[in-house]
Protein backbone atom coordinates (compact mmCIF):
# COMPACT_ATOMS: atom_id res chain seq x y z
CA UNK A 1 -0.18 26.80 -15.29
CA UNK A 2 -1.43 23.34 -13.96
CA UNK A 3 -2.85 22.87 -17.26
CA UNK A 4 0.50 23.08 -19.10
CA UNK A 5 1.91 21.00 -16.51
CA UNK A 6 0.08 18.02 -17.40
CA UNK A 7 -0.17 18.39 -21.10
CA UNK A 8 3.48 18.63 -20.80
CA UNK A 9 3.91 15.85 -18.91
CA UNK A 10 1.33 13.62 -20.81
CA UNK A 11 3.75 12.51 -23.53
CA UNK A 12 6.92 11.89 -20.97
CA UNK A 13 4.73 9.43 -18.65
CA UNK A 14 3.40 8.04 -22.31
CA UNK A 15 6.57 7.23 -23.17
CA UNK A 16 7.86 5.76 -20.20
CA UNK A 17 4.76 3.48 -19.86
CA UNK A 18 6.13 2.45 -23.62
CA UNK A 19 9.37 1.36 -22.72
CA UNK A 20 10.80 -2.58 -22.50
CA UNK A 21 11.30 -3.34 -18.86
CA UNK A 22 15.50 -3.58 -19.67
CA UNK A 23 15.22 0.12 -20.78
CA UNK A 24 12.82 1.17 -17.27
CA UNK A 25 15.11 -0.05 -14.96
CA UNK A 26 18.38 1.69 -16.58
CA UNK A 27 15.95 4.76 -16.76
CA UNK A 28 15.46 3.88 -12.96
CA UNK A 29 19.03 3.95 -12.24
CA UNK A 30 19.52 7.23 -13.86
CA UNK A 31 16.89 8.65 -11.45
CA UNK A 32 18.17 7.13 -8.91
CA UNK A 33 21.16 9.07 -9.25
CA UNK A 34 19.53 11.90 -9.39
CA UNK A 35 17.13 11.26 -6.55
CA UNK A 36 19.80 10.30 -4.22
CA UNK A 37 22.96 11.85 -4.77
CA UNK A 38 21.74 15.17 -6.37
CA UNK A 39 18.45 16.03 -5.53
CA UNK A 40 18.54 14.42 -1.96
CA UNK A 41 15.38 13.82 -1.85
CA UNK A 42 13.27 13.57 1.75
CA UNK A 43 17.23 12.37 2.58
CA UNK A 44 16.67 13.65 6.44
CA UNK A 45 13.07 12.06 6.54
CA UNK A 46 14.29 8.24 5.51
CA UNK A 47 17.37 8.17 8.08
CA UNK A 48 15.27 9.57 10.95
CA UNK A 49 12.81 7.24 10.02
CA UNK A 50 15.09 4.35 9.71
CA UNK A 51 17.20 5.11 12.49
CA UNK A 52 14.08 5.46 14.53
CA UNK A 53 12.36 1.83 13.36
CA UNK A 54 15.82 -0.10 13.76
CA UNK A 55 17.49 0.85 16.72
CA UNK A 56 19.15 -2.57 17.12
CA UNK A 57 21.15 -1.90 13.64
CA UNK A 58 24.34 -0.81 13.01
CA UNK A 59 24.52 2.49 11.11
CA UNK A 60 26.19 0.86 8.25
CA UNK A 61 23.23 -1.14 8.28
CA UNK A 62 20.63 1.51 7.66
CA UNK A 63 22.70 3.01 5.32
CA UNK A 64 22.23 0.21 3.59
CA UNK A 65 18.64 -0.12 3.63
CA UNK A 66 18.52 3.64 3.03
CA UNK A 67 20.20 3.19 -0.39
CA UNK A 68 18.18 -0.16 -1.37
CA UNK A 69 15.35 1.81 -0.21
CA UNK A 70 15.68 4.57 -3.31
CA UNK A 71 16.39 1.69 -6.07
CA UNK A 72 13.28 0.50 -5.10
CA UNK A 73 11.61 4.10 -4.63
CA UNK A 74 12.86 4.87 -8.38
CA UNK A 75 11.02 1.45 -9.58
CA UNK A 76 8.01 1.73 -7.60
CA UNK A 77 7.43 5.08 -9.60
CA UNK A 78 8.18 4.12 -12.85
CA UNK A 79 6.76 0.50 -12.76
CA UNK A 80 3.70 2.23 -11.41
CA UNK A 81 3.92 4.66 -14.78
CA UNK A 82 4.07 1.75 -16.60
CA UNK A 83 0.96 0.16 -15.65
CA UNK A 84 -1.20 2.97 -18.26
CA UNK A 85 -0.01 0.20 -20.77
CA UNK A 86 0.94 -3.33 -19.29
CA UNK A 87 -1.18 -6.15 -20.41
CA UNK A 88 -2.76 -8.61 -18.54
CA UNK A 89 0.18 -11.00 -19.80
CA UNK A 90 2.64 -8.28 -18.86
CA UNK A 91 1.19 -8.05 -15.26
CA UNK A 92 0.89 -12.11 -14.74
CA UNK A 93 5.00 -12.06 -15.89
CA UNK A 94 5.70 -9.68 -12.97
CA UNK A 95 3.50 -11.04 -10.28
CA UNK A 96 3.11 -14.09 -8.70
CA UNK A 97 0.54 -15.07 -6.78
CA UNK A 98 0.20 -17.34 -3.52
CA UNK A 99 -2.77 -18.03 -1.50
CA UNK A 100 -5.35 -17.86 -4.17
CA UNK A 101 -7.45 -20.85 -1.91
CA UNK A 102 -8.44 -18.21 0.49
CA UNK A 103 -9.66 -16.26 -1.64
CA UNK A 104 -11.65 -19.01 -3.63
CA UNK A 105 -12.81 -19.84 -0.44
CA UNK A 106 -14.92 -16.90 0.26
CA UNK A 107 -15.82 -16.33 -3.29
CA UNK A 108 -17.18 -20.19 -3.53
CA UNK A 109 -19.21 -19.40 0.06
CA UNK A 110 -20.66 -15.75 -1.55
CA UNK A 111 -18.83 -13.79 1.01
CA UNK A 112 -17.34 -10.08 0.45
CA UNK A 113 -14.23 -9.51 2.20
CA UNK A 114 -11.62 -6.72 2.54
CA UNK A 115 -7.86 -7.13 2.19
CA UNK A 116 -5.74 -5.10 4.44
CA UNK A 117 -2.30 -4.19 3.28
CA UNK A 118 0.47 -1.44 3.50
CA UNK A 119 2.74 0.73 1.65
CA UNK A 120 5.23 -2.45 1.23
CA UNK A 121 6.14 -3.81 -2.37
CA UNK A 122 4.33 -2.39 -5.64
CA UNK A 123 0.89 -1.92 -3.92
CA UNK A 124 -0.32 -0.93 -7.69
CA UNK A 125 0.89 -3.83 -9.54
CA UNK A 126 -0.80 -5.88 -6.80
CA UNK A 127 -4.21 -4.25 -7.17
CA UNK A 128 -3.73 -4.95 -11.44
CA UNK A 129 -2.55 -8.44 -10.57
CA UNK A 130 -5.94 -9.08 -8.63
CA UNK A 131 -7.94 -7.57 -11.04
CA UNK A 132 -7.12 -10.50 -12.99
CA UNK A 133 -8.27 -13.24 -10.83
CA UNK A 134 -11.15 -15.06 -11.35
CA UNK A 135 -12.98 -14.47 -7.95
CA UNK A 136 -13.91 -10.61 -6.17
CA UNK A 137 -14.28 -7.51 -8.01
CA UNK A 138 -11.57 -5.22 -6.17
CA UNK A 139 -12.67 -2.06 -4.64
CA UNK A 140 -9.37 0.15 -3.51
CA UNK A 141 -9.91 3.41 -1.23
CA UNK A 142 -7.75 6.38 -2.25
CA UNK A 143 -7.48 9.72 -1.77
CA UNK A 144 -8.36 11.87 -4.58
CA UNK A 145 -5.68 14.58 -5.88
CA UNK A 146 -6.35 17.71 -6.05
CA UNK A 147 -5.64 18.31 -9.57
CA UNK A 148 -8.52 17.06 -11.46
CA UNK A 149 -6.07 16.02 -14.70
CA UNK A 150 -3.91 14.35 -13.03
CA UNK A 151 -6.77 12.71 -10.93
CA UNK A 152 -8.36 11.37 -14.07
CA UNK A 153 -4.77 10.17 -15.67
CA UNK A 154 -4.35 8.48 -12.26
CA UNK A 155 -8.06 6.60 -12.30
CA UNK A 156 -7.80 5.64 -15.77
CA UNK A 157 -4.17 4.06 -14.76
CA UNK A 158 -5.70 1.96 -11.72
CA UNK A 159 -9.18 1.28 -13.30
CA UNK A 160 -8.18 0.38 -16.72
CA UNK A 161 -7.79 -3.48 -15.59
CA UNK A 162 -11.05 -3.77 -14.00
CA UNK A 163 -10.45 -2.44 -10.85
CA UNK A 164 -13.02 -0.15 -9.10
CA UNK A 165 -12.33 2.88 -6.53
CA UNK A 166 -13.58 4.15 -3.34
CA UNK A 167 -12.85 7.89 -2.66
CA UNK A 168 -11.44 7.93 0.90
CA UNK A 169 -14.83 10.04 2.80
CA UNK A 170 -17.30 7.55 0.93
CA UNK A 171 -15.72 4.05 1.46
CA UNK A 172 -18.74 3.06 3.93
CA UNK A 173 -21.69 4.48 1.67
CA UNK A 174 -19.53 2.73 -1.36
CA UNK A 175 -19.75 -0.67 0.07
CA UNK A 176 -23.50 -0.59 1.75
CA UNK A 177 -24.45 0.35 -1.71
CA UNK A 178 -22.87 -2.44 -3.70
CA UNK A 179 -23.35 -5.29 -1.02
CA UNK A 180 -25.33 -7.25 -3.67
CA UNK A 181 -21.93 -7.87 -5.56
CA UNK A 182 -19.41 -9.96 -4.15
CA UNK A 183 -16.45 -7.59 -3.79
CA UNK A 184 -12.98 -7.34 -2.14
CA UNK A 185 -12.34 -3.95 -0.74
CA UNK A 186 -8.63 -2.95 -0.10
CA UNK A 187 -7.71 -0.76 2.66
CA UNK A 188 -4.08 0.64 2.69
CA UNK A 189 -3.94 0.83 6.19
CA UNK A 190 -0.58 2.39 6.98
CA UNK A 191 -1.36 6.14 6.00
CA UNK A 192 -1.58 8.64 8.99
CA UNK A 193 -5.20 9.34 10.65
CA UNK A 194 -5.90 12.17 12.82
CA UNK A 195 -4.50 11.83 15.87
CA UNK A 196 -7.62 12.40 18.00
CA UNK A 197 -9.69 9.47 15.91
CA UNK A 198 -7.02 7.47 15.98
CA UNK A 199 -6.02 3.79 17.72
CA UNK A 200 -2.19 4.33 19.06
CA UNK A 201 0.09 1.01 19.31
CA UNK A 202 3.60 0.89 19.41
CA UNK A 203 4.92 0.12 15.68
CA UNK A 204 8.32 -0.27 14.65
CA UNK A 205 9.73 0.88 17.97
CA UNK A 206 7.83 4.06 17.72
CA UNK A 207 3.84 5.41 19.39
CA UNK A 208 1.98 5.26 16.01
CA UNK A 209 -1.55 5.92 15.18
CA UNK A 210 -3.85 3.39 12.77
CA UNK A 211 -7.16 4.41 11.05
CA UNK A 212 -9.88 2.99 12.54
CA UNK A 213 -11.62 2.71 9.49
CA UNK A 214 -10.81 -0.88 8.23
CA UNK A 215 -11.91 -2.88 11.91
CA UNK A 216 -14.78 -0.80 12.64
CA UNK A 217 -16.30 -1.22 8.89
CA UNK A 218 -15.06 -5.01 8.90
CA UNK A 219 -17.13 -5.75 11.91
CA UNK A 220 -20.04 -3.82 10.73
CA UNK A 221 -20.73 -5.74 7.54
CA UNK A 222 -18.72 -8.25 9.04
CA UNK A 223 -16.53 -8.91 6.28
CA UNK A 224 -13.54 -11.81 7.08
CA UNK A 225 -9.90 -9.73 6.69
CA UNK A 226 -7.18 -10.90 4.34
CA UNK A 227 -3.75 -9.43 5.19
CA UNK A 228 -2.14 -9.12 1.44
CA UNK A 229 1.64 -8.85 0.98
CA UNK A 230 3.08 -7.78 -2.13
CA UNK A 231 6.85 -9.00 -1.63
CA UNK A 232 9.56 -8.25 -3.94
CA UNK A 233 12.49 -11.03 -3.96
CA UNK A 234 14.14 -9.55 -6.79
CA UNK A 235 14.00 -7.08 -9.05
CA UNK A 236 11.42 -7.34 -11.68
CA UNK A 237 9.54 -10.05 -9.73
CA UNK A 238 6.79 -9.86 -6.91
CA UNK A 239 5.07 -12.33 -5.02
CA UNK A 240 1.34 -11.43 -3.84
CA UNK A 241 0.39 -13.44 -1.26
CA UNK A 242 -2.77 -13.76 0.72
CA UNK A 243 -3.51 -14.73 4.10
CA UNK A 244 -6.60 -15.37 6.21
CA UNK A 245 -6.21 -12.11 9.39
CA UNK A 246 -9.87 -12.35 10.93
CA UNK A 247 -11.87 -14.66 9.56
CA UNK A 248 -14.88 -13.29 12.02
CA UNK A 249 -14.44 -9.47 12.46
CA UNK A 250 -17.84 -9.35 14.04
CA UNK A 251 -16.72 -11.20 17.26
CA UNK A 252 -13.56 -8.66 18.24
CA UNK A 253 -12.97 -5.45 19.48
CA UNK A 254 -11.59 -2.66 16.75
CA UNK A 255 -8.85 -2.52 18.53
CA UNK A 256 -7.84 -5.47 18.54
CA UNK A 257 -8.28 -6.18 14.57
CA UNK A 258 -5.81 -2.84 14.02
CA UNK A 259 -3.68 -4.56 16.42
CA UNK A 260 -3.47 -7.81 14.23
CA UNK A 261 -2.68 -5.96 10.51
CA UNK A 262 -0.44 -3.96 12.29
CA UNK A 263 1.42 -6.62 13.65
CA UNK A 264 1.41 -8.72 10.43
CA UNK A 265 2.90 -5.53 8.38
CA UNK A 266 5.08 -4.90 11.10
CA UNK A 267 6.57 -8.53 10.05
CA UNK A 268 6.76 -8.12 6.78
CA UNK A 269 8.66 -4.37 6.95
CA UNK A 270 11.32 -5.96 9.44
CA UNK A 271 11.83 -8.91 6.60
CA UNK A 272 12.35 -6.50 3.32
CA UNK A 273 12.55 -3.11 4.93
CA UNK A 274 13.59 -1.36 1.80
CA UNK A 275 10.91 -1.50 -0.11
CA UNK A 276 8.29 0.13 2.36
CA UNK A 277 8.01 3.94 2.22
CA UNK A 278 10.00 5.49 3.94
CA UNK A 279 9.43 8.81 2.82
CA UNK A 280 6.35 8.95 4.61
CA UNK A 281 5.83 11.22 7.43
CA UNK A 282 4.22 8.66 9.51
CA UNK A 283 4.96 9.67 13.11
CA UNK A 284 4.80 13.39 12.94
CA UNK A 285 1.83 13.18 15.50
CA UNK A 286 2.01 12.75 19.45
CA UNK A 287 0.33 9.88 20.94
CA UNK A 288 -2.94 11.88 23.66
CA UNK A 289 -1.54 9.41 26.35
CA UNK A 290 2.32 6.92 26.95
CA UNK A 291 2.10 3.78 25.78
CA UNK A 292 4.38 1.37 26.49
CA UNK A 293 6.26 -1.34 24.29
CA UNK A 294 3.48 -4.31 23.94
CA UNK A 295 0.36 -2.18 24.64
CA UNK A 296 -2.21 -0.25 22.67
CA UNK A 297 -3.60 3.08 23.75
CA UNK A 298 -7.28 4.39 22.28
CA UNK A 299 -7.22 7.50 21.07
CA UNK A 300 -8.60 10.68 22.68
């Protein structure tokens, strides 16, 4: 049955990746219709979420994000369809890019780094967009799917512009083994780790656990950090910009790197909410120990 799932949906996902950019977004608008007022979907997860992350808003305020939040949901997915046939040119029309000197920076010294970012923007078209740049080959971690069709359609979408991928449980043994190139590794660093591995901090009003992953293999190869935004002014348009986190990993505690990216998406969430995901279970675990506003806790 998964079989004629995907050779079903091969030619629909074919022929949105097809479509003018005028034609996605009414397509978007349909489904977000659909999404929204019909289908409802994860309706109860966004507004606990929201209403958890922004107590200091109205409710009409939310609301408001809450709707925004599904335009951009209903984009996300079908600009991110679309990327199995933009060109380069199409990419370089839809994202900017700001703070290329850090990056040349590193490259011109011979130094690897790893960019740190979060579910915030059009994390896809950002990882296309860099693929472009003259300077690091990009490395992304993900987690592969469990069906092995749509696992393939999804590699061939995210590696057909150059970029290479990590799975998730061989990151480390990925990057020891291609130190002799100079790469950029991308962490997404806002999924949910397991609780008892975790490093707790407050985030967004709410106890939240970060993967240790990114500081503790940052200050092992000591690799500088680059926090990467992928902002979204308008519709249609997104800035990528890059900023120097850590420029010494090797010299800090893990804790207090995850504190830093934390704190820098933290900043960018509260400027654009609606166009993180909200849909994301992220604090469906309880922290081992309180922590208060302000402080970090380790994890058990």
């Amino acid at each position: 049955m998964a079989a004629i799932g995907y050779y079903l949906a091969l030619p629909l996902l074919y022929g949105i990746a097809l479509l003018p950019f005028p034609l996605l977004y009414l397509l978007s608008d349909a489904v977000f219709v659909l999404l929204f007022h019909v289908v409802r979907y994860r309706r109860g997860v966004v507004r606990t979420n929201l209403r958890n992350s922004f107590p200091e808003k109205s409710e009409a305020e939310r609301r408001t994000i809450e709707r925004d939040f599904y335009r951009w949901f209903c984009d996300l997915v079908l600009e991110t369809v679309r990327t199995l046939t933009l060109t380069e040119a199409g990419v370089k029309r839809l994202v900017v890019v700001e703070g290329e000197e850090v990056l040349r920076k590193y490259h011109d010294a011979g130094r690897s780094i790893i960019l740190v970012m979060g579910h915030w923007g059009n994390w896809e078209l950002g990882g296309a967009r860099f693929s472009r740049l003259p300077y690091h080959r990009l490395y992304v971690i993900y987690h592969p799917l469990q069906d092995k069709r749509f696992d393939a359609l999804m590699v061939r979408m995210r590696t057909r512009s150059g970029t290479r991928l990590y799975p998730m449980q061989d990151a480390l043994k990925g990057m020891l083994r291609d130190r002799g190139q100079l790469t950029a590794t991308a962490f997404i660093a806002d999924q949910t780790p397991p609780p008892e591995h975790a490093y707790w901090t407050i985030f967004l009003h709410q106890p939240t656990p970060i993967f240790r992953g990114t500081a503790k293999i940052a200050r092992k190869l000591d690799h500088p950090i680059i926090y990467v935004g992928v902002d979204r002014p308008r519709r249609g348009r997104y800035v990528m910009r890059f900023e120097e986190l850590v420029p010494a990993p090797s010299g800090l505690p893990e804790d207090t790197i995850s504190e830093l990216h934390t704190r820098r998406l933290e900043a960018d969430i509260r400027k654009r909410p609606a166009i993180w995901l909200w849909t994301h279970r992220r604090w469906k675990h309880k922290p081992p120990v309180e922590i208060s506003p302000g402080e970090g806790a380790a994890g058990a």
